[in-house]
C-alpha atoms as a PDB file:
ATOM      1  CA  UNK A   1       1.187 -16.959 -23.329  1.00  0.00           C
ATOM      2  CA  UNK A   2       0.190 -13.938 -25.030  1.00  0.00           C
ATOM      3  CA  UNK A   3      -3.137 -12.783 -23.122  1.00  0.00           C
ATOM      4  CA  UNK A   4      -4.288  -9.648 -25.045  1.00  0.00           C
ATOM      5  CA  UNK A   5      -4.224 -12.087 -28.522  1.00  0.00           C
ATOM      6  CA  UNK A   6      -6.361 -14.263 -27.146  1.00  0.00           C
ATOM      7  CA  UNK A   7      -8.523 -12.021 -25.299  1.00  0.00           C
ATOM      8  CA  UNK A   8      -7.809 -13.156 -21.760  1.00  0.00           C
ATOM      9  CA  UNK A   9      -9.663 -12.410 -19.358  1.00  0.00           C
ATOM     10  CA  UNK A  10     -12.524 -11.880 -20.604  1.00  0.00           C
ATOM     11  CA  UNK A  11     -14.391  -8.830 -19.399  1.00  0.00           C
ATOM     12  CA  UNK A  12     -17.433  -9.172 -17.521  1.00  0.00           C
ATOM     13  CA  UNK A  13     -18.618  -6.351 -16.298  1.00  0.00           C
ATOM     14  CA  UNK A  14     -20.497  -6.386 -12.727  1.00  0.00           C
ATOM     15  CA  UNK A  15     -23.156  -3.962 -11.426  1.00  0.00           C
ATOM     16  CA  UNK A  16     -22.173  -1.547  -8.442  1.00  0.00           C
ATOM     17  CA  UNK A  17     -18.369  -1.766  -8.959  1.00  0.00           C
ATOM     18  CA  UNK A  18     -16.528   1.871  -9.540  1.00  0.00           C
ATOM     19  CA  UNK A  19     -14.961   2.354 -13.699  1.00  0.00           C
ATOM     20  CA  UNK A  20     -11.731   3.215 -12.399  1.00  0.00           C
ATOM     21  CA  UNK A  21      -9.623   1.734  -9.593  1.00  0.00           C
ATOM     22  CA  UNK A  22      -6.413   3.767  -8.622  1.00  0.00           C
ATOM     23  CA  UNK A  23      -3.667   1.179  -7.899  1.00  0.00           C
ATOM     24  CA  UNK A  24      -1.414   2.539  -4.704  1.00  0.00           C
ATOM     25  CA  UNK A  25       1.880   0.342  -5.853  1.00  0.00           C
ATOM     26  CA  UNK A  26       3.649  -0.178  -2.575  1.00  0.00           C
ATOM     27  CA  UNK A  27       5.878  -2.694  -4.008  1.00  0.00           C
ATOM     28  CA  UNK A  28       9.268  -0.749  -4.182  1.00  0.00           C
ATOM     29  CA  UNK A  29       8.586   0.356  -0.040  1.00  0.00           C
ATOM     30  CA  UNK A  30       6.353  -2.275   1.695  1.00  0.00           C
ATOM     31  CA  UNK A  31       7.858  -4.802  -0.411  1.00  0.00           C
ATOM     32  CA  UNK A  32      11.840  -3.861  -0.320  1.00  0.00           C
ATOM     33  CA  UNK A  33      11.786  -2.737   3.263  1.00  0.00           C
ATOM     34  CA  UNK A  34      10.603  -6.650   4.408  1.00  0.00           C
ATOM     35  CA  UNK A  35      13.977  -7.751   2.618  1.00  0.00           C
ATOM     36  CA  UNK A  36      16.471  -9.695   4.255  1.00  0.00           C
ATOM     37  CA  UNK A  37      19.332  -8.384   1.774  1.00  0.00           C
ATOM     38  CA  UNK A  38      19.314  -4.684   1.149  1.00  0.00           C
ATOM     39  CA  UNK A  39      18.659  -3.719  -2.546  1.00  0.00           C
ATOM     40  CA  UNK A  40      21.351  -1.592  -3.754  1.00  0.00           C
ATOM     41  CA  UNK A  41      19.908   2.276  -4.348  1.00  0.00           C
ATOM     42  CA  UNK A  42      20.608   1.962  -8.204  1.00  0.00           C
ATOM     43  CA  UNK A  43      18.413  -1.106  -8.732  1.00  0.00           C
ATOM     44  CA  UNK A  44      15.434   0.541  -6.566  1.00  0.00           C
ATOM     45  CA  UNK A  45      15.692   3.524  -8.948  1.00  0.00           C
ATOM     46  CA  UNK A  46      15.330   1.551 -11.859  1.00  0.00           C
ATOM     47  CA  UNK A  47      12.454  -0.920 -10.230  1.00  0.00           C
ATOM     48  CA  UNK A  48      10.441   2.744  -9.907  1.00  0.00           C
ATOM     49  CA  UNK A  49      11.454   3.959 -13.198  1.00  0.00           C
ATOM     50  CA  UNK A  50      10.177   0.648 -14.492  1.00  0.00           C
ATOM     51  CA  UNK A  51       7.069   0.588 -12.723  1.00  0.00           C
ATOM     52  CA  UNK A  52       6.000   4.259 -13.942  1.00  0.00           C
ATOM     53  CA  UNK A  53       6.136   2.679 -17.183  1.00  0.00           C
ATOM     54  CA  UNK A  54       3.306   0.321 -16.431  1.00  0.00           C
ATOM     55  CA  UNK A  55       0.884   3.090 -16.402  1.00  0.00           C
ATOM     56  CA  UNK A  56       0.631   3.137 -12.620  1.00  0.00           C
ATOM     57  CA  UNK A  57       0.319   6.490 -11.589  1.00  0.00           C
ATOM     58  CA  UNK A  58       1.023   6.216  -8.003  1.00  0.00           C
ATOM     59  CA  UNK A  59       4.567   4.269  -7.051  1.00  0.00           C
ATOM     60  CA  UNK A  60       5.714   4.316  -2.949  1.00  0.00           C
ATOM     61  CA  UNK A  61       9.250   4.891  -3.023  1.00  0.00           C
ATOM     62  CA  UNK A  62      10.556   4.772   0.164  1.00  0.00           C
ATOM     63  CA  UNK A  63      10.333   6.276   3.945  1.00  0.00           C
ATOM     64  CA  UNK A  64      12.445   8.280   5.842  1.00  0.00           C
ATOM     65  CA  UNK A  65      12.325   6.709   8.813  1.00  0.00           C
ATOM     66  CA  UNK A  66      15.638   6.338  11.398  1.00  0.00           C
ATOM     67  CA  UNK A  67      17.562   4.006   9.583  1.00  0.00           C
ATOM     68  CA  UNK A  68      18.082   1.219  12.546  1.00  0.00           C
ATOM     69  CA  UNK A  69      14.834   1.045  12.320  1.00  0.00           C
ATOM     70  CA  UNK A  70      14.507  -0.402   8.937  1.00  0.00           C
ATOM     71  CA  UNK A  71      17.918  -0.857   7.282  1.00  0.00           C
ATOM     72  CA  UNK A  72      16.657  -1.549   3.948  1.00  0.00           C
ATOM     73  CA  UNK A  73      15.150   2.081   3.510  1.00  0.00           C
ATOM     74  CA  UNK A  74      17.954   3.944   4.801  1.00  0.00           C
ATOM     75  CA  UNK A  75      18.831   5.476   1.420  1.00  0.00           C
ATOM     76  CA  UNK A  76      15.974   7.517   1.321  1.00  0.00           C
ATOM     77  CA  UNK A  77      17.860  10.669   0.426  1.00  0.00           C
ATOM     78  CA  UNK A  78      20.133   8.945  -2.163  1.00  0.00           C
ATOM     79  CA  UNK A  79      17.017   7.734  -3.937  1.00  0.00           C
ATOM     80  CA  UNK A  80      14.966   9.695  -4.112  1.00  0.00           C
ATOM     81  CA  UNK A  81      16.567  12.495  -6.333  1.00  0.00           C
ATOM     82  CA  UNK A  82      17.429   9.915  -8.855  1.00  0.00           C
ATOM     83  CA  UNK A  83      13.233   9.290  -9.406  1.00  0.00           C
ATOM     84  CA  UNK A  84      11.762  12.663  -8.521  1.00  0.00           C
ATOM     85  CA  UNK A  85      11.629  13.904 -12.249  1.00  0.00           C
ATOM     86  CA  UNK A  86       9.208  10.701 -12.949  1.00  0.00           C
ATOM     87  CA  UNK A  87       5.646  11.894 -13.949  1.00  0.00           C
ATOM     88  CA  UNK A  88       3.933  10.094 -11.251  1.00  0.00           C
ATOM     89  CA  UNK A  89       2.523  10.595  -7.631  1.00  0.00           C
ATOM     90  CA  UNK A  90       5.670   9.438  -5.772  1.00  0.00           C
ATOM     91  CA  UNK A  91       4.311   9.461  -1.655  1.00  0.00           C
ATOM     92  CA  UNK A  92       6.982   8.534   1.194  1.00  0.00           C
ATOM     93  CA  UNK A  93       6.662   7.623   4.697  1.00  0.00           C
ATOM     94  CA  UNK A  94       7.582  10.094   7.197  1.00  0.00           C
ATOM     95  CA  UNK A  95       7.124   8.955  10.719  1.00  0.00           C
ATOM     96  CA  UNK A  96       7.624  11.946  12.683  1.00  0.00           C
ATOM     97  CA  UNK A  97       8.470  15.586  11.768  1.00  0.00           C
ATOM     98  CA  UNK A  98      12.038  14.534  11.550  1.00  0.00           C
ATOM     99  CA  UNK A  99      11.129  12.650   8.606  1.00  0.00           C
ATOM    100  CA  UNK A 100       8.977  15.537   6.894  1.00  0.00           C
ATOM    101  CA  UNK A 101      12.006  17.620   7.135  1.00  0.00           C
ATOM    102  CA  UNK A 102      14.167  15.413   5.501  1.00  0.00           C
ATOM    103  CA  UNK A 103      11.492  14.600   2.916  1.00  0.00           C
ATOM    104  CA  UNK A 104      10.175  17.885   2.120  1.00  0.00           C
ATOM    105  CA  UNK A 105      13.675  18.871   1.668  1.00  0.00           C
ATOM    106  CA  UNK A 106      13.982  16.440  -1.384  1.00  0.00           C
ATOM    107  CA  UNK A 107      10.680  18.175  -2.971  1.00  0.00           C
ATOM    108  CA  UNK A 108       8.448  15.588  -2.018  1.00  0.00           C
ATOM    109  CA  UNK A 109       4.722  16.416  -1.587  1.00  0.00           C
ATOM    110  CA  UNK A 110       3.041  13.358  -0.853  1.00  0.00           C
ATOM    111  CA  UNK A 111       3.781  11.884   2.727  1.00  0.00           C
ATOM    112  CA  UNK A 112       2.304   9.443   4.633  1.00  0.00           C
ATOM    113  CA  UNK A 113       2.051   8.546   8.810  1.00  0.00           C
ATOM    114  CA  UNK A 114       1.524   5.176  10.056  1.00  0.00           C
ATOM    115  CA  UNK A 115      -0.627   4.519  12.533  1.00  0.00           C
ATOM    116  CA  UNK A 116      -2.531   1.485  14.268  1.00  0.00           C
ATOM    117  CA  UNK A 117      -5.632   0.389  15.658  1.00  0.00           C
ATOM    118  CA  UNK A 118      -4.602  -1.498  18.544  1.00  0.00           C
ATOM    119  CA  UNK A 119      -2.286  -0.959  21.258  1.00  0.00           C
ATOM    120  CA  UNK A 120       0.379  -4.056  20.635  1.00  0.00           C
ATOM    121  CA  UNK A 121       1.062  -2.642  17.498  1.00  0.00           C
ATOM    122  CA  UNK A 122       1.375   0.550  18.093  1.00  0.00           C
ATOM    123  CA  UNK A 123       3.608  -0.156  21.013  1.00  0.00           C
ATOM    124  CA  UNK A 124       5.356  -2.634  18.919  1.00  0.00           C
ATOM    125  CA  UNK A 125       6.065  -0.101  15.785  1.00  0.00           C
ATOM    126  CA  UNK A 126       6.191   3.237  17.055  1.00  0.00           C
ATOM    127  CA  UNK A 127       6.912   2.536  20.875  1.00  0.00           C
ATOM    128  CA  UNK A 128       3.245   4.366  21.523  1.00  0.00           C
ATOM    129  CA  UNK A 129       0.179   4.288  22.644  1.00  0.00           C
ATOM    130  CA  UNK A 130      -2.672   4.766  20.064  1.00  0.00           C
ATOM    131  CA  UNK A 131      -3.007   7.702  21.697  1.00  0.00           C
ATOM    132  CA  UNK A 132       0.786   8.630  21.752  1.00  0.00           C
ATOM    133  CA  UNK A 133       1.224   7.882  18.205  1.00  0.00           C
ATOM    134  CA  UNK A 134      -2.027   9.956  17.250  1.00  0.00           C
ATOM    135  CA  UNK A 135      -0.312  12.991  19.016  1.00  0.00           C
ATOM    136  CA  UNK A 136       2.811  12.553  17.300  1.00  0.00           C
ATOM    137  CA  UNK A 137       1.420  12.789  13.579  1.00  0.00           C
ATOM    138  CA  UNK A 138      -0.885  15.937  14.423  1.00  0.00           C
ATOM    139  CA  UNK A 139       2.107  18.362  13.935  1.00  0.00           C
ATOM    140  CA  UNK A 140       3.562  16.135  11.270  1.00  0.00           C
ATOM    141  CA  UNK A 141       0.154  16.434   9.352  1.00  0.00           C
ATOM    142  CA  UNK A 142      -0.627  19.795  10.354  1.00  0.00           C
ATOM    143  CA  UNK A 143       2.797  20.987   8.880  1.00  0.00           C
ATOM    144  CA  UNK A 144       2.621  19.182   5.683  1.00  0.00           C
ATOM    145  CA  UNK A 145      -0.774  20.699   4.999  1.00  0.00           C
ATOM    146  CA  UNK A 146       0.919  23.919   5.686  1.00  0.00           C
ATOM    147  CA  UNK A 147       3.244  23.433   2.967  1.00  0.00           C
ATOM    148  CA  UNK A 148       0.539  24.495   0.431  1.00  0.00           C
ATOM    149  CA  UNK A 149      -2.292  23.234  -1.149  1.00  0.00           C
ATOM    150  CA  UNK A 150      -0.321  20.418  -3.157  1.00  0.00           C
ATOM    151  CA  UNK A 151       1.155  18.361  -0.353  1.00  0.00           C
ATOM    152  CA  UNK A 152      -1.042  15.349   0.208  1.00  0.00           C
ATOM    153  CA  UNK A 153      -1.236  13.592   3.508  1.00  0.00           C
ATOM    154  CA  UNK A 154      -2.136   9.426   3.527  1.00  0.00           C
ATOM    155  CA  UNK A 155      -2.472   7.828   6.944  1.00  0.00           C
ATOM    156  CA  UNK A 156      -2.288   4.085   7.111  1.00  0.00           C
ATOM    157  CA  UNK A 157      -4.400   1.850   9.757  1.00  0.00           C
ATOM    158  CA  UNK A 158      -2.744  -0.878  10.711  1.00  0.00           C
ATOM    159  CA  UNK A 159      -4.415  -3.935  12.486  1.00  0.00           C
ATOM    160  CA  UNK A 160      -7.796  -3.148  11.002  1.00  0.00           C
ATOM    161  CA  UNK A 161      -9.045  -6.443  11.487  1.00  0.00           C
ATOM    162  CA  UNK A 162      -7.031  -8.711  13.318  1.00  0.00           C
ATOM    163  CA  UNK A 163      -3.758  -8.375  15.792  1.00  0.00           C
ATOM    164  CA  UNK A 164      -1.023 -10.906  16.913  1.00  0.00           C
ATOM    165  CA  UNK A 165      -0.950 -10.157  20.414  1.00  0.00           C
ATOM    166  CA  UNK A 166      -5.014  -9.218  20.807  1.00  0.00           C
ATOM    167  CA  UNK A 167      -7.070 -11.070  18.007  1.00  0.00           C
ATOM    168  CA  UNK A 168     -10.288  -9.230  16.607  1.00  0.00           C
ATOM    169  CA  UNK A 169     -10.025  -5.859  16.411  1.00  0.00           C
ATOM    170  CA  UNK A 170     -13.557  -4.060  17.608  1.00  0.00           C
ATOM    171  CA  UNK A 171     -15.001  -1.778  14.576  1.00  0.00           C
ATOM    172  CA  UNK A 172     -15.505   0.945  17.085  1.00  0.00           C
ATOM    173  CA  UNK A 173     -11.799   0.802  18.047  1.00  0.00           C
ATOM    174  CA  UNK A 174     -10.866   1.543  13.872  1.00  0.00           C
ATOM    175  CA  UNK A 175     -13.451   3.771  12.723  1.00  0.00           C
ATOM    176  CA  UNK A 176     -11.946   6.125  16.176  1.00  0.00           C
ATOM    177  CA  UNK A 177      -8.675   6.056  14.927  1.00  0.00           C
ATOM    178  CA  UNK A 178      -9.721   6.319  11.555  1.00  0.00           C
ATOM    179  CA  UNK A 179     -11.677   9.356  12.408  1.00  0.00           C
ATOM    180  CA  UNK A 180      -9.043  10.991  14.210  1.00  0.00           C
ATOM    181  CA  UNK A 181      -6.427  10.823  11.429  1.00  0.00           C
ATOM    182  CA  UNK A 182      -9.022  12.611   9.054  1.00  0.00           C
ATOM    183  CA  UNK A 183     -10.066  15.380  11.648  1.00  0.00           C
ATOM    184  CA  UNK A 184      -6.109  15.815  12.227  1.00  0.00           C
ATOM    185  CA  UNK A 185      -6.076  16.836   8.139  1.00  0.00           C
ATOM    186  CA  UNK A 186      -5.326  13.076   6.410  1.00  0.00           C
ATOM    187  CA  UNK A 187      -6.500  13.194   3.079  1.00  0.00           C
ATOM    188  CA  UNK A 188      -6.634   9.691   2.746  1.00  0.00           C
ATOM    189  CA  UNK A 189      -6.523   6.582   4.728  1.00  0.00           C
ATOM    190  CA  UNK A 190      -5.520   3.293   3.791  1.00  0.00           C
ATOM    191  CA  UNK A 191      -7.000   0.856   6.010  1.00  0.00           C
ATOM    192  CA  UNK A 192      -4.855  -1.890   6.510  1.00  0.00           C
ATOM    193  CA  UNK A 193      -4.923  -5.751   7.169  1.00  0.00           C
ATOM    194  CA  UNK A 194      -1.394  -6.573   8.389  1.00  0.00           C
ATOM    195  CA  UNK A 195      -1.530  -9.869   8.910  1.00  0.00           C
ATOM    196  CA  UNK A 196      -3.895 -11.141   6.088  1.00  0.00           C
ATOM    197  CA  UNK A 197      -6.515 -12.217   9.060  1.00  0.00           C
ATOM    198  CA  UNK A 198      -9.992 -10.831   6.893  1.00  0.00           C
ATOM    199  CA  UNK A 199     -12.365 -11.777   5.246  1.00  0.00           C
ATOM    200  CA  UNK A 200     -14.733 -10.212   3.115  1.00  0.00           C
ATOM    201  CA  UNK A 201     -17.939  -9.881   5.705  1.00  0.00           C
ATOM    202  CA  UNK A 202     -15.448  -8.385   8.317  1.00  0.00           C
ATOM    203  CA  UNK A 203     -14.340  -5.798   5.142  1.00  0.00           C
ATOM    204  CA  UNK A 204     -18.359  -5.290   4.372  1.00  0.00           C
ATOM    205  CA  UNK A 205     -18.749  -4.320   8.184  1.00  0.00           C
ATOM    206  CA  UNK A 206     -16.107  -1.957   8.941  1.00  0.00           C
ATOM    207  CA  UNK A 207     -16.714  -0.085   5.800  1.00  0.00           C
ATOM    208  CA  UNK A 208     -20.801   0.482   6.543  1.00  0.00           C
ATOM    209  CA  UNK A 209     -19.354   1.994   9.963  1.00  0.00           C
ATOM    210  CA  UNK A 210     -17.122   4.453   8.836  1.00  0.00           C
ATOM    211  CA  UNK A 211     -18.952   5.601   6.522  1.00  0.00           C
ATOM    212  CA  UNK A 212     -22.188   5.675   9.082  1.00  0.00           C
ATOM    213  CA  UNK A 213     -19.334   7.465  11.033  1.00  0.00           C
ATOM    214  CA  UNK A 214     -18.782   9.903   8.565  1.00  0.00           C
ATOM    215  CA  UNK A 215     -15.839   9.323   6.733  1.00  0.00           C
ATOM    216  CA  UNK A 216     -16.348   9.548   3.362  1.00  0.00           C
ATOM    217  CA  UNK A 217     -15.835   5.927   0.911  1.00  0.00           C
ATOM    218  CA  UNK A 218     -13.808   8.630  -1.533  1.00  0.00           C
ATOM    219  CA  UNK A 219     -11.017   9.231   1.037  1.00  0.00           C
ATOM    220  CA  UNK A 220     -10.619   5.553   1.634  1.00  0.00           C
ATOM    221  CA  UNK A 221      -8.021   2.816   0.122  1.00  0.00           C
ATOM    222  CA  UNK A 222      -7.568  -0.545   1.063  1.00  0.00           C
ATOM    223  CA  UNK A 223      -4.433  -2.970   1.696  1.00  0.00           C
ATOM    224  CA  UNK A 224      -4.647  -6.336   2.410  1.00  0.00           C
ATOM    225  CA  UNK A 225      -2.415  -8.800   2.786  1.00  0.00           C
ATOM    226  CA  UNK A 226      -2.754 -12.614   0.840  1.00  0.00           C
ATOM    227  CA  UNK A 227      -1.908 -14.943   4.142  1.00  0.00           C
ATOM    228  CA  UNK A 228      -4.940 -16.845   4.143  1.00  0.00           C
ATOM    229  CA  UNK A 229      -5.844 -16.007   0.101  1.00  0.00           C
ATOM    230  CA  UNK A 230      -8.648 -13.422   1.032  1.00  0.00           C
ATOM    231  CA  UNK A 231      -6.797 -10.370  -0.740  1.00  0.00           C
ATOM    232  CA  UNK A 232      -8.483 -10.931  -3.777  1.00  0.00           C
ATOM    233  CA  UNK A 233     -12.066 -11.768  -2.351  1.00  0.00           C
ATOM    234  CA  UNK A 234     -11.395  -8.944   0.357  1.00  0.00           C
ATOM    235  CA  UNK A 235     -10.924  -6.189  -2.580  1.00  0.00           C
ATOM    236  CA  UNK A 236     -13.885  -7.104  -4.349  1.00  0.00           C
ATOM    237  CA  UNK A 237     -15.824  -6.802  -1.600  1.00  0.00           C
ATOM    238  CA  UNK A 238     -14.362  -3.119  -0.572  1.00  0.00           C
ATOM    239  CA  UNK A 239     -14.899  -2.803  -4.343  1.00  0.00           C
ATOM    240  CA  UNK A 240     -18.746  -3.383  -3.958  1.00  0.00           C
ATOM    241  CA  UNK A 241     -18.835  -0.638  -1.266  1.00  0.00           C
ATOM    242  CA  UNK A 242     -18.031   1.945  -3.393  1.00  0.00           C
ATOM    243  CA  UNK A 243     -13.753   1.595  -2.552  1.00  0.00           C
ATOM    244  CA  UNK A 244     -12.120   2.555  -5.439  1.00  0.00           C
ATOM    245  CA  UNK A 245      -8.136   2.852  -4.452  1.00  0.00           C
ATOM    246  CA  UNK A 246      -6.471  -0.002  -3.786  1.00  0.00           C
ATOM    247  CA  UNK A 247      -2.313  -1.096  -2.572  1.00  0.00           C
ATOM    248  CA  UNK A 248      -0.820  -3.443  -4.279  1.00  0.00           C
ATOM    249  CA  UNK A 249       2.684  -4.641  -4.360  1.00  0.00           C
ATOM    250  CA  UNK A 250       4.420  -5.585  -7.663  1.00  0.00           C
ATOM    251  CA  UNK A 251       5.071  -8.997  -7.752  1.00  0.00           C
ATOM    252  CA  UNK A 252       3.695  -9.382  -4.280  1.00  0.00           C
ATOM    253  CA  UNK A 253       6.752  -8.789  -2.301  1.00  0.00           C
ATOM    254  CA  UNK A 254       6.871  -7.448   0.933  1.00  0.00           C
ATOM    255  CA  UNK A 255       5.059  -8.396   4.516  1.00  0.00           C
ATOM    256  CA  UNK A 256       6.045  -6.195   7.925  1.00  0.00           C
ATOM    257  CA  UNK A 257       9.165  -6.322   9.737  1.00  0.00           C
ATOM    258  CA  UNK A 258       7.062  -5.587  12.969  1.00  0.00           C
ATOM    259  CA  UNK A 259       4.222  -8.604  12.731  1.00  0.00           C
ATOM    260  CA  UNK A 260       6.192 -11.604  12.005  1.00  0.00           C
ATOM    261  CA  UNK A 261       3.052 -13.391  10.812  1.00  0.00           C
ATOM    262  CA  UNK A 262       2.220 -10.771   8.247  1.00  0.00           C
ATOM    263  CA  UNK A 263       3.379 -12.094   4.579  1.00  0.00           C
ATOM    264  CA  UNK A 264       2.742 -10.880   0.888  1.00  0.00           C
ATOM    265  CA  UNK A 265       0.990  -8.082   0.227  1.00  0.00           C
ATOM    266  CA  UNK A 266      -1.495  -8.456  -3.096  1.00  0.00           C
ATOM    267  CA  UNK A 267       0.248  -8.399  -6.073  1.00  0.00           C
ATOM    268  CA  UNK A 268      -0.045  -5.714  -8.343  1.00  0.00           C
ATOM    269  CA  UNK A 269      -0.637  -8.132 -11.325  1.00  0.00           C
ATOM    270  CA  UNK A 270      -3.090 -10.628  -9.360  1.00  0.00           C
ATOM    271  CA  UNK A 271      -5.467  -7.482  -8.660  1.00  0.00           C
ATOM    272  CA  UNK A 272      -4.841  -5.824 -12.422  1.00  0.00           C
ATOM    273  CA  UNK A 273      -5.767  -9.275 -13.772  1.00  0.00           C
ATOM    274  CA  UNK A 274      -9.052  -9.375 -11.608  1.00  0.00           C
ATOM    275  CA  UNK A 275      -9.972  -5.667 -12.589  1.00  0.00           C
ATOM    276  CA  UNK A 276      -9.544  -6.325 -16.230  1.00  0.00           C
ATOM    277  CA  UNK A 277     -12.139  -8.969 -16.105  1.00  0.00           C
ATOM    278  CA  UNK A 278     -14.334  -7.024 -14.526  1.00  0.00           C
ATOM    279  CA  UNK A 279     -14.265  -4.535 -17.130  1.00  0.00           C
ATOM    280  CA  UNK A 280     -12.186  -1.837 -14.130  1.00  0.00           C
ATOM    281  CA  UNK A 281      -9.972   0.771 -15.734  1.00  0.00           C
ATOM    282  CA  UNK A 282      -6.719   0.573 -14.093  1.00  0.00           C
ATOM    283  CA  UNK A 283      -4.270   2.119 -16.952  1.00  0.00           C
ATOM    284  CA  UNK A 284      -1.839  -0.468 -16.102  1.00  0.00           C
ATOM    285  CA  UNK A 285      -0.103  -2.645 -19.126  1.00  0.00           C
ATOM    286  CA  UNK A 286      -0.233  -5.966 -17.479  1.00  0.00           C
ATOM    287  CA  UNK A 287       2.720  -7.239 -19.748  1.00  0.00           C
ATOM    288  CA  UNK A 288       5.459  -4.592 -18.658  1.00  0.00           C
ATOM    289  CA  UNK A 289       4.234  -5.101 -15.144  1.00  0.00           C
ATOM    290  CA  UNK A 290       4.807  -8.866 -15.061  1.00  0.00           C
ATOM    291  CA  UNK A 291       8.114  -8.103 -16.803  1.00  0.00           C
ATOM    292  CA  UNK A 292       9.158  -6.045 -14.060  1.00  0.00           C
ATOM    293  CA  UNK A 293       8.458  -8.167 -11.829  1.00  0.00           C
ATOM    294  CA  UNK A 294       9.885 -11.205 -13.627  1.00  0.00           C
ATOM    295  CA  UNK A 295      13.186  -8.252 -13.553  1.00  0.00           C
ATOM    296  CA  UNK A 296      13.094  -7.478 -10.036  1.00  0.00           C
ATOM    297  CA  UNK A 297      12.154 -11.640  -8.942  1.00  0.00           C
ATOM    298  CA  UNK A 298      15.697 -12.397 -10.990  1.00  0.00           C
ATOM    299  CA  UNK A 299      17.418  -9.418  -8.302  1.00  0.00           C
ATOM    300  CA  UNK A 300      15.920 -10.724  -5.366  1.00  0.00           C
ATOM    301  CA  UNK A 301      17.187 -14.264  -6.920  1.00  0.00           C
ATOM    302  CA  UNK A 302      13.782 -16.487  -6.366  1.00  0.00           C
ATOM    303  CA  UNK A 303      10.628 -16.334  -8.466  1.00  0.00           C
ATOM    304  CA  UNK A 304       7.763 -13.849  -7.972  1.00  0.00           C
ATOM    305  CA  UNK A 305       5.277 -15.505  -5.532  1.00  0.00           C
ATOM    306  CA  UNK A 306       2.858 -13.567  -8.032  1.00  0.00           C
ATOM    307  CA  UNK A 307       0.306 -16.602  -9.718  1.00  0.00           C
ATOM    308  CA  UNK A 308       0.103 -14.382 -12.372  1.00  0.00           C
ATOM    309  CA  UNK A 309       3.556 -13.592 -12.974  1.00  0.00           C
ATOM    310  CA  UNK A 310       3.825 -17.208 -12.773  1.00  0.00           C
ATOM    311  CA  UNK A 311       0.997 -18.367 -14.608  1.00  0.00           C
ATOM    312  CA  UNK A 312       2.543 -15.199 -17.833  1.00  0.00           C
ATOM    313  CA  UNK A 313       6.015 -15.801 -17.335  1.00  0.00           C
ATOM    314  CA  UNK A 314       6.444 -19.631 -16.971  1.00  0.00           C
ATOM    315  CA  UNK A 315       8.320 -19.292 -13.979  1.00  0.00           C
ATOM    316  CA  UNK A 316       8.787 -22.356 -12.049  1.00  0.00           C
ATOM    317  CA  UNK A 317       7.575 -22.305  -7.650  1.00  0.00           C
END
């Protein structure tokens, strides 16, 4: 199937919905950390390499967290020399200032602390209270700032709408944390649903509060997870409130080694293909991306779980 011949999908433009959505790929750190087989360093390298070729402009390449804490990443500083000439926004995770150091020391200048909105999680992840956790990033976030002007802080919300261990997450209890991270000096928070619980009234809500708290829709991305097949519908609807970043993971690999019950995040083509209908400027060549994906499924050795890979590359479930 050749889609751009035949004009597929077609565009339909809808009122309200932003010209240009940034796609956050996630896919070669979300997705490659949830592995149960670590991914040799050279073949991450060349995943990134191959993604920047898309036309994504913003590729998570790893985090430099403790390495028994997640195995799969612990060649942070191995990889990320071989990328850093790419011309694209190249964030990592840095969970405490530990992890700055380390990654600042590499060059990088876009970091990002993980946070959560409920207490399971947080205890769970970081071994922290909200509270604790909140603490712990201030002097991360505080020194990256004061690294210079360039140096771009993210902070992801986890468990923005449903937990494990508690169920619904209050709005109040997000939009607290969520303010907190931005008066600390985020730049940019991607709110997060870990384990794929939303739906797109719940989405509708907790974006009205924040920004009624405040926070402004500009300095907000979204990340949802596809367990019960609201990723899609949930985007659209952050779409309609004036969200205009989104994560996405090539492919759709990757889950949380923390929440057991989180799976796939979006896929990168299964969003690009939505956009394009709707007439959104993403930049992204839909044809490389499903061939890097089609690439990275045959190193993982099982198909993309991707419909669109699937439905563009003929591979078999």
């Amino acid at each position: 199937m050749n889609t751009p011949e035949l004009g597929l999908p077609m565009s339909v433009p809808a009122e309200g919905l932003p010209a240009r959505v940034r796609i956050h790929e996630v896919g070669a750190r979300d997705g490659l950390q949830n592995e149960k087989a670590t991914v040799p360093t050279a073949v991450k390298a060349e995943f990134i390499r191959r993604l920047a070729g898309t036309g994504l402009t913003t590729i998570e390449a790893t985090s430099f967290v403790h390495p028994k804490w997640v195995p799969q990443l612990a060649d942070a500083e191995d990889l990320y020399p071989q990328i850093s000439d790419l011309p694209v926004s190249l964030p990592v995770l840095v969970p405490n200032e530990r992890g700055l150091d380390r990654a600042l020391a590499l060059g990088a200048r876009r970091v990002a602390v993980f946070a959560s909105a409920t207490e399971s999680f947080a205890k769970a992840n970081l071994n922290r209270t909200v509270d604790e956790s909140l603490a712990m990033f201030e002097p991360v976030v505080s020194r990256a700032k004061g690294e210079g002007d360039d140096v771009h802080v993210r902070g992801y919300l986890s468990m923005c709408f449903g937990d494990p261990w508690e169920g619904p997450v209050p709005v109040p209890q997000v939009v607290r944390v969520c303010r907190a991270l931005l008066d600390m000096g985020c730049d940019e928070l991607s709110l997060g649903d870990t384990i794929g619980v939303a739906t797109p009234g719940q989405v509708t809500a907790l974006l009205a509060a924040l920004t009624g708290a405040g926070v402004p829709v500009s300095a907000l991305g979204v990340h949802f997870h596809d367990t019960y097949g609201q990723a899609l519908a949930n985007t659209l609807a952050a779409l309609q409130q004036g969200v205009s970043t989104v994560d996405a993971s090539a492919g759709g690999l990757g889950g949380c080694p923390f929440a057991k019950s989180a799976t796939g995040n979006l896929a990168t083509e299964d969003l690009v293909w939505m956009l394009r209908g709707l007439g959104i400027d993403t930049g992204v060549d839909l044809g490389r991306l499903v061939a890097t994906s089609v690439w990275m499924a045959a190193h993982l050795g099982r198909p993309s779980p991707s419909r669109t890979v699937r439905a563009l590359s003929h591979q078999e479930s």
